[in-house]
C-alpha atoms as a PDB file:
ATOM      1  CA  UNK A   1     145.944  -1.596 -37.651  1.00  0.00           C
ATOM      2  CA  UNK A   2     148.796  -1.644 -34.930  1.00  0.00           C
ATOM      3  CA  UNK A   3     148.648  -0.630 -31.533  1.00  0.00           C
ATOM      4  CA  UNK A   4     148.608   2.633 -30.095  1.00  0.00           C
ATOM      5  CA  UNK A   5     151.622   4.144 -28.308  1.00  0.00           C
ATOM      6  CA  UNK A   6     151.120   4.294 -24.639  1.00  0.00           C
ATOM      7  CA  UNK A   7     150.426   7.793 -23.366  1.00  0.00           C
ATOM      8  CA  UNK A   8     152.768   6.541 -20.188  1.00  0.00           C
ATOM      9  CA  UNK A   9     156.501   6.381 -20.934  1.00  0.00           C
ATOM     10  CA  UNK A  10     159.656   7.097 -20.042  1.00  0.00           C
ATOM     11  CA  UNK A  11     161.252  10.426 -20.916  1.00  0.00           C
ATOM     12  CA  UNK A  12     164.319   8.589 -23.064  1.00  0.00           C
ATOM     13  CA  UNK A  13     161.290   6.631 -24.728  1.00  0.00           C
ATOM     14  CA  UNK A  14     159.700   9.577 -26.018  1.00  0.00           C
ATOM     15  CA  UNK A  15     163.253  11.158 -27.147  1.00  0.00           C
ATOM     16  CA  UNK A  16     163.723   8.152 -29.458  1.00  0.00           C
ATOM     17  CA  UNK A  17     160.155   8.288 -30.243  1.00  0.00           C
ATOM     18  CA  UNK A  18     160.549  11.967 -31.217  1.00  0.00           C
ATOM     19  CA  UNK A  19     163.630  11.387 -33.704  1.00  0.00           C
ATOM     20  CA  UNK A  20     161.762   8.481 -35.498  1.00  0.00           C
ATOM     21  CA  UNK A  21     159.201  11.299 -36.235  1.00  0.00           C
ATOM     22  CA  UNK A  22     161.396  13.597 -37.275  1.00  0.00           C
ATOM     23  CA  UNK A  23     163.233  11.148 -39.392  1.00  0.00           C
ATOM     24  CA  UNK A  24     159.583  10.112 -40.737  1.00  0.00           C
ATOM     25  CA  UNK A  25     158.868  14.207 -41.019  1.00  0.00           C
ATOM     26  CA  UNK A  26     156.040  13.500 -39.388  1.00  0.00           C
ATOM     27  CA  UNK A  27     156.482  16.419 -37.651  1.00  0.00           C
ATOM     28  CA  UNK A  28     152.782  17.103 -35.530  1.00  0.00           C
ATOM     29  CA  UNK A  29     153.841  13.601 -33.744  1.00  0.00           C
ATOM     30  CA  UNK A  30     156.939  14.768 -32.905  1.00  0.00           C
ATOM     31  CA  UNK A  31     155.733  17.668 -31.366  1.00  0.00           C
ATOM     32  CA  UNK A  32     153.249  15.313 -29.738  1.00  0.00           C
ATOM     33  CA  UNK A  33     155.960  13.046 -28.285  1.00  0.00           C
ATOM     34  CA  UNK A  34     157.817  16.418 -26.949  1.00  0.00           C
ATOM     35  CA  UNK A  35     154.766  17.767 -25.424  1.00  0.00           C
ATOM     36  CA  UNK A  36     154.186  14.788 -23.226  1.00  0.00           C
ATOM     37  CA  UNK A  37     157.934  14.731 -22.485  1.00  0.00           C
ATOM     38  CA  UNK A  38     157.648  17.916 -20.852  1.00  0.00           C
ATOM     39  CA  UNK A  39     154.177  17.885 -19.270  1.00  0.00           C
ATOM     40  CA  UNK A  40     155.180  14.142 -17.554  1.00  0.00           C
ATOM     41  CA  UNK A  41     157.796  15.679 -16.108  1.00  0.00           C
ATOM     42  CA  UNK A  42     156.462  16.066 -12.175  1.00  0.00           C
ATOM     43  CA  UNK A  43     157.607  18.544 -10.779  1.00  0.00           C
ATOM     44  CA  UNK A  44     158.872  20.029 -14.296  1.00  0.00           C
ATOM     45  CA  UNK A  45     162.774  19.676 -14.554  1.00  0.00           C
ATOM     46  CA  UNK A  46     164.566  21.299 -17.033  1.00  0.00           C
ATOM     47  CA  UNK A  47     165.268  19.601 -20.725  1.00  0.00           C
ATOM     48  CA  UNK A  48     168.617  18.648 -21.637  1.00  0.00           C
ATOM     49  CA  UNK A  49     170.321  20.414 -24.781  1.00  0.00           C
ATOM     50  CA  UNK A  50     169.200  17.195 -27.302  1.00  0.00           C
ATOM     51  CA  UNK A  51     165.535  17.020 -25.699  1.00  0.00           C
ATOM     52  CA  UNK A  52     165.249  21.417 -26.016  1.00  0.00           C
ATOM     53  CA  UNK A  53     166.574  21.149 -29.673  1.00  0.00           C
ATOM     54  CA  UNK A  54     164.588  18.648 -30.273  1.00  0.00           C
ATOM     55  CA  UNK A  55     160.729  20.345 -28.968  1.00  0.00           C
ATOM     56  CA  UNK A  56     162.355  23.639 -31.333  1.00  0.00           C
ATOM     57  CA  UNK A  57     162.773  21.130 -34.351  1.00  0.00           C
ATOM     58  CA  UNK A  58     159.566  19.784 -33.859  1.00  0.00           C
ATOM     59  CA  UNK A  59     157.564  23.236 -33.757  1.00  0.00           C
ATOM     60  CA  UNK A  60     159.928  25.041 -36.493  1.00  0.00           C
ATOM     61  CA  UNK A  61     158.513  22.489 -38.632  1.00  0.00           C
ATOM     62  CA  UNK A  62     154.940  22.600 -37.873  1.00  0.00           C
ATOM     63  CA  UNK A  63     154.371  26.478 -37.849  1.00  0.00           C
ATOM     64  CA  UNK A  64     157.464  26.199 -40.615  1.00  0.00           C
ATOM     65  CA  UNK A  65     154.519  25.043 -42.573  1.00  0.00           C
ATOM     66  CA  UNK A  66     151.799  26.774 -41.501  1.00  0.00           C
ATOM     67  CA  UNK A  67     153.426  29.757 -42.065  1.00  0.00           C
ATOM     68  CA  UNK A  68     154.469  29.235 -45.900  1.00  0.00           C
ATOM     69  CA  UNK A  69     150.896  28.150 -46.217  1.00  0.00           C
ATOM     70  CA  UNK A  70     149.757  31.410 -45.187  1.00  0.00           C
ATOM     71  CA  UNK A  71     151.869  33.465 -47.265  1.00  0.00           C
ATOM     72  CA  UNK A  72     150.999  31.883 -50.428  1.00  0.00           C
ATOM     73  CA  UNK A  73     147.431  31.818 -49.470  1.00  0.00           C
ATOM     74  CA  UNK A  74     147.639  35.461 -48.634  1.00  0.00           C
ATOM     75  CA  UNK A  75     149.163  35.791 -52.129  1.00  0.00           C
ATOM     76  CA  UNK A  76     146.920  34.035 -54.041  1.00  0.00           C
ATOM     77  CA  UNK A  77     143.950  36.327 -52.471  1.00  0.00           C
ATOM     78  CA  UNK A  78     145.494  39.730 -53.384  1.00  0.00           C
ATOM     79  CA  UNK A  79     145.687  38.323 -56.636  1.00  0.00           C
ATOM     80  CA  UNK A  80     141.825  37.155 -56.875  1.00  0.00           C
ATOM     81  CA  UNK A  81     141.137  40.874 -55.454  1.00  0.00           C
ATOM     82  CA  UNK A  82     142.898  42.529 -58.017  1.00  0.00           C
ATOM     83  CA  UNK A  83     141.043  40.276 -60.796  1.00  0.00           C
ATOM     84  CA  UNK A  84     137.583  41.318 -59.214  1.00  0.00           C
ATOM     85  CA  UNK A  85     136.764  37.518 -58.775  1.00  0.00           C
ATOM     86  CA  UNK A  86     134.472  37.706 -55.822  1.00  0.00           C
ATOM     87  CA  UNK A  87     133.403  34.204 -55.571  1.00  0.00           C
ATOM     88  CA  UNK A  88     136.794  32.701 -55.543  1.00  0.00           C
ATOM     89  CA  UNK A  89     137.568  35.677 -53.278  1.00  0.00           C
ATOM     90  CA  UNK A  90     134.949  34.886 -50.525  1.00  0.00           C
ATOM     91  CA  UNK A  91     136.400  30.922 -50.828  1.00  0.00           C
ATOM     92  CA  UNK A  92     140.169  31.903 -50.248  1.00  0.00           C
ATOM     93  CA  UNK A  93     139.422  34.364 -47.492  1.00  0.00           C
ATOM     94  CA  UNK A  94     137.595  31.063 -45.614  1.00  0.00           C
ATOM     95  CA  UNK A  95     140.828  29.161 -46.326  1.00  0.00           C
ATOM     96  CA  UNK A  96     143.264  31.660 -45.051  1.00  0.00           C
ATOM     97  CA  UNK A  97     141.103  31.830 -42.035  1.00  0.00           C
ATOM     98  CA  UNK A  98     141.419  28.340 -41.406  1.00  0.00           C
ATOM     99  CA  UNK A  99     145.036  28.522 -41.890  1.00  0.00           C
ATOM    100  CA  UNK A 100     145.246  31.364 -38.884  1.00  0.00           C
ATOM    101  CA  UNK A 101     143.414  29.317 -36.497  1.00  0.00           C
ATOM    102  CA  UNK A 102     145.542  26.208 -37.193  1.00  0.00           C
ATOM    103  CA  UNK A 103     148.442  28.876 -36.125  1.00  0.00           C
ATOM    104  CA  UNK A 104     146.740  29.892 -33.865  1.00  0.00           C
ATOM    105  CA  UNK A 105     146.655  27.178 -32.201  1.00  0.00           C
ATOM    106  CA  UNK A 106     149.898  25.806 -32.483  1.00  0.00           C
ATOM    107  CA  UNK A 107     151.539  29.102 -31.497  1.00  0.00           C
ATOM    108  CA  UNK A 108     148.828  28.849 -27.985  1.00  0.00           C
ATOM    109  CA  UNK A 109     150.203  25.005 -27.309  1.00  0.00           C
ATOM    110  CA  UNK A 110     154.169  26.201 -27.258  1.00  0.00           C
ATOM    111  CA  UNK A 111     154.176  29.295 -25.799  1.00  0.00           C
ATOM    112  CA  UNK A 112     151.468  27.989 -22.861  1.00  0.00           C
ATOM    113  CA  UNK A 113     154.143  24.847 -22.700  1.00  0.00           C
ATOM    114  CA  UNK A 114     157.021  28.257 -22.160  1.00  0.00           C
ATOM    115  CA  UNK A 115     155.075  29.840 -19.536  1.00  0.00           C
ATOM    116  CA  UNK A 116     153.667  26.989 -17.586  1.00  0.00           C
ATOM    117  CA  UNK A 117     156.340  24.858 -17.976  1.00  0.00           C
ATOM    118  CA  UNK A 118     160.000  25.474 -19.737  1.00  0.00           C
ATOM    119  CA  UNK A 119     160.730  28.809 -18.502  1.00  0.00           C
ATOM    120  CA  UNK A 120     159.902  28.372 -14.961  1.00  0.00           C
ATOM    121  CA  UNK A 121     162.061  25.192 -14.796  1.00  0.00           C
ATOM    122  CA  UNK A 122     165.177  26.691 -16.820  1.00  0.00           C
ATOM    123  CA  UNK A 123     167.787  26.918 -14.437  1.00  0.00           C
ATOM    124  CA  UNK A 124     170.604  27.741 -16.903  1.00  0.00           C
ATOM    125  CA  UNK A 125     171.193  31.260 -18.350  1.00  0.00           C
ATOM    126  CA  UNK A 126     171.223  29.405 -21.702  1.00  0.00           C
ATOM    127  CA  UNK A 127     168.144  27.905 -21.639  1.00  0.00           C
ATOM    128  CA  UNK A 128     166.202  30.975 -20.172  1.00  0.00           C
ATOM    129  CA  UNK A 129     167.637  32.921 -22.984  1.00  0.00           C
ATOM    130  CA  UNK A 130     166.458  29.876 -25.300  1.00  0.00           C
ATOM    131  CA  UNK A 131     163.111  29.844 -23.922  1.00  0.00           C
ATOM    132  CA  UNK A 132     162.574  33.555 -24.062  1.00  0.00           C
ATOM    133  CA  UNK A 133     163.406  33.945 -27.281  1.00  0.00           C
ATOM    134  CA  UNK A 134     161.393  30.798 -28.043  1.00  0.00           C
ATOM    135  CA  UNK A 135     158.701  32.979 -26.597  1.00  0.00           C
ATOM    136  CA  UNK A 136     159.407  35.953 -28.755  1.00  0.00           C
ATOM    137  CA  UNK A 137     159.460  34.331 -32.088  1.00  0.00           C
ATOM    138  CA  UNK A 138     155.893  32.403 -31.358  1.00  0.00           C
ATOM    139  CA  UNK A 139     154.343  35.780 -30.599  1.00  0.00           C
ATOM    140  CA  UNK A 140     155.781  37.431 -33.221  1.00  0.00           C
ATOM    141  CA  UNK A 141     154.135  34.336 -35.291  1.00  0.00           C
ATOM    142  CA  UNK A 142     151.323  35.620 -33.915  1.00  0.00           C
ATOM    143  CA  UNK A 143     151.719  38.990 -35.382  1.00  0.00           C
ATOM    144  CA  UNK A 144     152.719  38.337 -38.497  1.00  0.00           C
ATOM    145  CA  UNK A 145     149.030  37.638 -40.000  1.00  0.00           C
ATOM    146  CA  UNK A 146     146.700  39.121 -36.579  1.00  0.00           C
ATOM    147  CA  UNK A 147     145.023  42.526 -36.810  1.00  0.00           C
ATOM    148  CA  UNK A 148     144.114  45.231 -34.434  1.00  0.00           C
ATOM    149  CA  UNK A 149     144.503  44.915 -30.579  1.00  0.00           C
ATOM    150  CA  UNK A 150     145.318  41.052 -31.294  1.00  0.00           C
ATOM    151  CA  UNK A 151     148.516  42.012 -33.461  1.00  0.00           C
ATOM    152  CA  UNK A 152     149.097  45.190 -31.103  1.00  0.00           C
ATOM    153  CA  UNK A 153     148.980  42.575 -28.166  1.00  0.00           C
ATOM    154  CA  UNK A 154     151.296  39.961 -30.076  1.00  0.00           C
ATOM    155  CA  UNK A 155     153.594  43.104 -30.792  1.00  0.00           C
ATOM    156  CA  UNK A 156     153.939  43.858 -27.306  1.00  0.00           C
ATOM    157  CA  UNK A 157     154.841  40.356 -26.277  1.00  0.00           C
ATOM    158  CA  UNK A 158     157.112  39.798 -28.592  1.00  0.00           C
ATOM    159  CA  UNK A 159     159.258  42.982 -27.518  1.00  0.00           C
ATOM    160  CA  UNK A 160     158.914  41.756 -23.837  1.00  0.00           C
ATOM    161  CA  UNK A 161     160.163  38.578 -24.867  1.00  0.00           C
ATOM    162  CA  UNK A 162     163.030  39.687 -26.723  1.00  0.00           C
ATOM    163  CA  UNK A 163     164.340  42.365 -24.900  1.00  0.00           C
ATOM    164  CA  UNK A 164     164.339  40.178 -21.283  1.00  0.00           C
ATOM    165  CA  UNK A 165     166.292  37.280 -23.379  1.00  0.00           C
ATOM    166  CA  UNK A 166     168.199  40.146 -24.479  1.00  0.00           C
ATOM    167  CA  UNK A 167     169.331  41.717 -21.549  1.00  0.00           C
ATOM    168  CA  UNK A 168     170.113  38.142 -20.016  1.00  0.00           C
ATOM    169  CA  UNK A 169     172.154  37.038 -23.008  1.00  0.00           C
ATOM    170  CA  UNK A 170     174.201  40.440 -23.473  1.00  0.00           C
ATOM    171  CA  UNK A 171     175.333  40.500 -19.653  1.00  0.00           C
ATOM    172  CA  UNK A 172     175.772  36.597 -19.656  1.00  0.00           C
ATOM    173  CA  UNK A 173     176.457  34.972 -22.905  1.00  0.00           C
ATOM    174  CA  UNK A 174     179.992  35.635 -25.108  1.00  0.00           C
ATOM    175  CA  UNK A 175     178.541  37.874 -28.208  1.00  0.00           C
ATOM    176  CA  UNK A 176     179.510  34.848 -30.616  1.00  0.00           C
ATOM    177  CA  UNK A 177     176.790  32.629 -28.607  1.00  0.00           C
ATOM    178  CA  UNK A 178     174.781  30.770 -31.349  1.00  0.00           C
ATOM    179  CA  UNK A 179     171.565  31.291 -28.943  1.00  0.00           C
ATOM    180  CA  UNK A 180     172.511  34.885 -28.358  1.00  0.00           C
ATOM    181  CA  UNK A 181     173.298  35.792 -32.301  1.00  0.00           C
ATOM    182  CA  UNK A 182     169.819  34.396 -33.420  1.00  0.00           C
ATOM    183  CA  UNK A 183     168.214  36.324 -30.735  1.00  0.00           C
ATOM    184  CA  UNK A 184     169.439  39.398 -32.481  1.00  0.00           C
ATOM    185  CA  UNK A 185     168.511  38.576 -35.574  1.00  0.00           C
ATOM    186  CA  UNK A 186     165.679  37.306 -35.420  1.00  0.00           C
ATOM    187  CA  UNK A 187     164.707  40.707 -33.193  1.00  0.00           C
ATOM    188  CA  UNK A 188     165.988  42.745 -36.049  1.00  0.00           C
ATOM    189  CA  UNK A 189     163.559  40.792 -38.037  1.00  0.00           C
ATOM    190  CA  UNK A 190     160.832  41.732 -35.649  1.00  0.00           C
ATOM    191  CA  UNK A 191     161.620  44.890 -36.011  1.00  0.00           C
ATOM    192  CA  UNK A 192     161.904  45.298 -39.808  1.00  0.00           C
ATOM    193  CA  UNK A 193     158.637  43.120 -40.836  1.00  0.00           C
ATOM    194  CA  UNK A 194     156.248  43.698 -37.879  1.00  0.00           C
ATOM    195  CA  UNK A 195     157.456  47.351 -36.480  1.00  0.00           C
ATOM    196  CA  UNK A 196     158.314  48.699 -39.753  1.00  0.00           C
ATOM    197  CA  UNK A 197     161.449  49.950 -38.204  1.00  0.00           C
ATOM    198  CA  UNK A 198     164.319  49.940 -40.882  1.00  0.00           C
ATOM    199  CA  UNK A 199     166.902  51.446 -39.851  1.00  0.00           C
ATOM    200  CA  UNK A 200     166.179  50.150 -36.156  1.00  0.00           C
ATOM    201  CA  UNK A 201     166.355  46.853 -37.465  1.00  0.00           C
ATOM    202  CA  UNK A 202     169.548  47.671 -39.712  1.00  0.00           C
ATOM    203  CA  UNK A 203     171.231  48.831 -36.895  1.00  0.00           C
ATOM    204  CA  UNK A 204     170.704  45.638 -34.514  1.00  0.00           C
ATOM    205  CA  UNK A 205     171.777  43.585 -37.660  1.00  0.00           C
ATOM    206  CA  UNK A 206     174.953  45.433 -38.451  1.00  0.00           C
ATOM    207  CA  UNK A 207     176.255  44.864 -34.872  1.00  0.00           C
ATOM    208  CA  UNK A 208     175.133  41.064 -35.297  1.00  0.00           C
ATOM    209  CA  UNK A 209     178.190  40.894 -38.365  1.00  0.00           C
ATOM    210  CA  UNK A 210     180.482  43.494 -36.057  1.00  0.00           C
ATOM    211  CA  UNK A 211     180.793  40.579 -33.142  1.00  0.00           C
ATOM    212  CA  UNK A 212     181.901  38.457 -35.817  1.00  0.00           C
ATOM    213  CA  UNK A 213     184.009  39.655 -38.642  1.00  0.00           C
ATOM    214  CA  UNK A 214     186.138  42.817 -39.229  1.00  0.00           C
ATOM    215  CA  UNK A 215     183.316  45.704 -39.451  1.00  0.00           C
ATOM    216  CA  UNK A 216     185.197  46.587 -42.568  1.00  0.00           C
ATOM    217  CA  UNK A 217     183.018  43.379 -44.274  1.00  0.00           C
ATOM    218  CA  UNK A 218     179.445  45.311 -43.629  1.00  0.00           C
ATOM    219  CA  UNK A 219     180.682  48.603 -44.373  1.00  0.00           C
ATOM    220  CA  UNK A 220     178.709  48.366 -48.044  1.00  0.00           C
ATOM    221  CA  UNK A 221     175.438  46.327 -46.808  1.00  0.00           C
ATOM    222  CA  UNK A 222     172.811  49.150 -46.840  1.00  0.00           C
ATOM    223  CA  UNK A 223     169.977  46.808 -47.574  1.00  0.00           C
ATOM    224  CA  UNK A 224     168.448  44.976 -44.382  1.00  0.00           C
ATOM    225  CA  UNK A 225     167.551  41.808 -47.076  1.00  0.00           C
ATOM    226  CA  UNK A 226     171.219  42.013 -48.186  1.00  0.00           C
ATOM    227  CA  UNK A 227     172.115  42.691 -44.616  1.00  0.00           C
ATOM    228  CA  UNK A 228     170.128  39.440 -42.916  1.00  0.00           C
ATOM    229  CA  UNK A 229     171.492  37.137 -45.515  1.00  0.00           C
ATOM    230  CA  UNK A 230     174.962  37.910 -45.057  1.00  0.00           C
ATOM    231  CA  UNK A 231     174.375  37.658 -41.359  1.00  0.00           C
ATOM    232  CA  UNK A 232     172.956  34.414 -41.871  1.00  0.00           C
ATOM    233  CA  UNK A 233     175.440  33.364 -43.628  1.00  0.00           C
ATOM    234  CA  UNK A 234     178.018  34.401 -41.170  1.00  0.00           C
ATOM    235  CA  UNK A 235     176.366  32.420 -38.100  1.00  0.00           C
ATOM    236  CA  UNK A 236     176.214  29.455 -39.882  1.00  0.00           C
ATOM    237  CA  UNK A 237     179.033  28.926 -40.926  1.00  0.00           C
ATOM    238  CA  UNK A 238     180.150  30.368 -37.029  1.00  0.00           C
ATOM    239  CA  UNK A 239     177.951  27.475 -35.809  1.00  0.00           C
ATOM    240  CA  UNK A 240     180.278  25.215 -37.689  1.00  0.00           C
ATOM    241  CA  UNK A 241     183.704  26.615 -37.011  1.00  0.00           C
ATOM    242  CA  UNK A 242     185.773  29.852 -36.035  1.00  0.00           C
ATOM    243  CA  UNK A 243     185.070  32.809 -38.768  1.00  0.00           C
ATOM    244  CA  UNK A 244     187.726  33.258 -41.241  1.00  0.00           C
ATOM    245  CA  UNK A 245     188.970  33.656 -44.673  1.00  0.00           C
ATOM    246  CA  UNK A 246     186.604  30.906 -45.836  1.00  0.00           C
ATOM    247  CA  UNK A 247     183.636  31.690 -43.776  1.00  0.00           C
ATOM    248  CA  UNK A 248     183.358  35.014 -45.459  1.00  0.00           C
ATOM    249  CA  UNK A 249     183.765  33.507 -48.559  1.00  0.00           C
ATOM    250  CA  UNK A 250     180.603  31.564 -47.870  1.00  0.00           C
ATOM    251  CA  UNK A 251     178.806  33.962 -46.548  1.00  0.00           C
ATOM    252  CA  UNK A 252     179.588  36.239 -50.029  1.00  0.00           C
ATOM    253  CA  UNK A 253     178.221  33.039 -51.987  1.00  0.00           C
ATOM    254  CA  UNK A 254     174.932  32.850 -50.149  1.00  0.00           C
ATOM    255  CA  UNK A 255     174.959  36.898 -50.907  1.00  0.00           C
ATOM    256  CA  UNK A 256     174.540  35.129 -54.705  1.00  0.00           C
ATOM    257  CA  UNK A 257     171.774  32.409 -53.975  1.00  0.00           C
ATOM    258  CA  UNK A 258     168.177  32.458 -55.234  1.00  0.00           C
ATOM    259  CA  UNK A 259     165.862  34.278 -52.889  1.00  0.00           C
ATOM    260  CA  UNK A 260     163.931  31.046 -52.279  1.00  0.00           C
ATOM    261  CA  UNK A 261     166.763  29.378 -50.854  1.00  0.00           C
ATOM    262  CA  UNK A 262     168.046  32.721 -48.678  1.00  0.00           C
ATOM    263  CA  UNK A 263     164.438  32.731 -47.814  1.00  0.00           C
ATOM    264  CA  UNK A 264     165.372  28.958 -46.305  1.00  0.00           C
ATOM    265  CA  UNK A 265     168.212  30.343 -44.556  1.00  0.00           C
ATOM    266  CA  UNK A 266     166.454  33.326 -42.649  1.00  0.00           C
ATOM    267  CA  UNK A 267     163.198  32.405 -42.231  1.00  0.00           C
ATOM    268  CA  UNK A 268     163.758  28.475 -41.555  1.00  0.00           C
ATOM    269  CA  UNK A 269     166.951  28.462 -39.393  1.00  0.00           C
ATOM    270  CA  UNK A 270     166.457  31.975 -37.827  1.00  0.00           C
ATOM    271  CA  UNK A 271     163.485  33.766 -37.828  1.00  0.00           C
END
């Protein structure tokens, strides 16, 4: 058995360290390796674009996880409820409740890590706007499966979250921001699946496609699914290049896809 790695390096150390894990997908060490980053950093400077994208890699994946877990778990109970199968009932129920406190937890780590640590030392208006919405999408993980006050409380932060990155990235950041267009979608998402808000979250989607294409292009999308995946769509393929003639074609083609792999394309990249 080798060695362990020393809890005391340097910053460009655990960078390197943190791409070998994600090259390894070994993804709860390379959320390790970013956490120390950050909390070795005295007084707490702010993270360079590689080292940010690289502690939102490294949690994506994690809760990425979790998260599908949960779903099918959740699944797989309705199911035994509908079959009357108590016993196996009683034994999923424990598992899904496992599966929340291992979210849980790993939504507690980052967004402690935001509020003690990244947000206070962001001293760009893109990286506030990153961490805030960073914020937002953890509680909103949050919500997604809690019940009662907890969800009403994860609810609440959430909305705080997004609307402060919000107003910071609408008065500062061009509308075809990459940071600023998966703020708004992934807040339109918070407000279809959590608020059960549909034409709300319609409505915030829609003017996500009218900063980047003629509006004539989302004239027909009535359906928020049909709506989110052509947005998503759209900003990747604005990540990549400027939108036109091509990019739209893409984005009709992912219109096409199977849902599991639009599924990858909201709920992976963006929400």
């Amino acid at each position: 058995m080798g060695s362990p790695i020393s809890e005391n390096l340097k910053k460009d150390q655990y960078v390197y360290l943190a791409k070998l894990a994600e090259q390894a997908e070994r993804y709860e060490e390379m959320v390790h390796f970013m956490q120390k980053l950050v909390t070795s950093s005295t007084p707490s400077s702010e993270l360079t674009v590689e080292e940010r994208n690289l502690l939102s890699v490294a949690y994506k994946n994690v809760i990425g996880s979790l998260r599908a877990a949960w779903r099918i778990v959740s699944s797989i109970e309705l199911k035994e409820e509908s079959r009357k199968n108590d016993d196996h009932v009683a034994l999923v129920k424990d598992y899904r409740s496992n599966v929340e406190n291992e979210l849980t937890n790993v939504c507690g780590t980052i967004l402690n890590l935001l509020d003690a640590n990244l947000i206070p030392s962001a001293t760009s208006t893109e990286s506030e706007v990153f961490y805030l919405k960073m914020k937002g999408d953890y509680h909103r993980y949050l919500a997604e499966f809690k019940i009662g006050d907890e969800k009403k409380s994860s609810s609440e932060e959430t909305m705080l979250s997004y609307k402060a990155a919000q107003d910071i990235a609408q008065a500062d950041l061009a509308p075809t921001h990459p940071i600023r267009l998966g703020l708004a979608l992934n807040y339109s998402v918070f407000y279809y699946e959590i608020l059960n808000q549909s034409d709300k979250a319609c409505a915030m989607a829609k003017q996500v496609c009218w900063s980047l294409v003629n509006p004539i292009c989302v004239i027909f999308c009535f359906a928020f699914d049909v709506l989110v995946k052509f947005c998503s769509a759209i900003i990747c393929a604005h990540l990549f290049a400027a939108i036109d003639n091509a990019a739209i074609d893409n984005a009709a083609m992912v219109l096409t896809l199977d849902d599991s792999l639009i599924y990858e394309v909201i709920h992976v990249y963006f929400a």
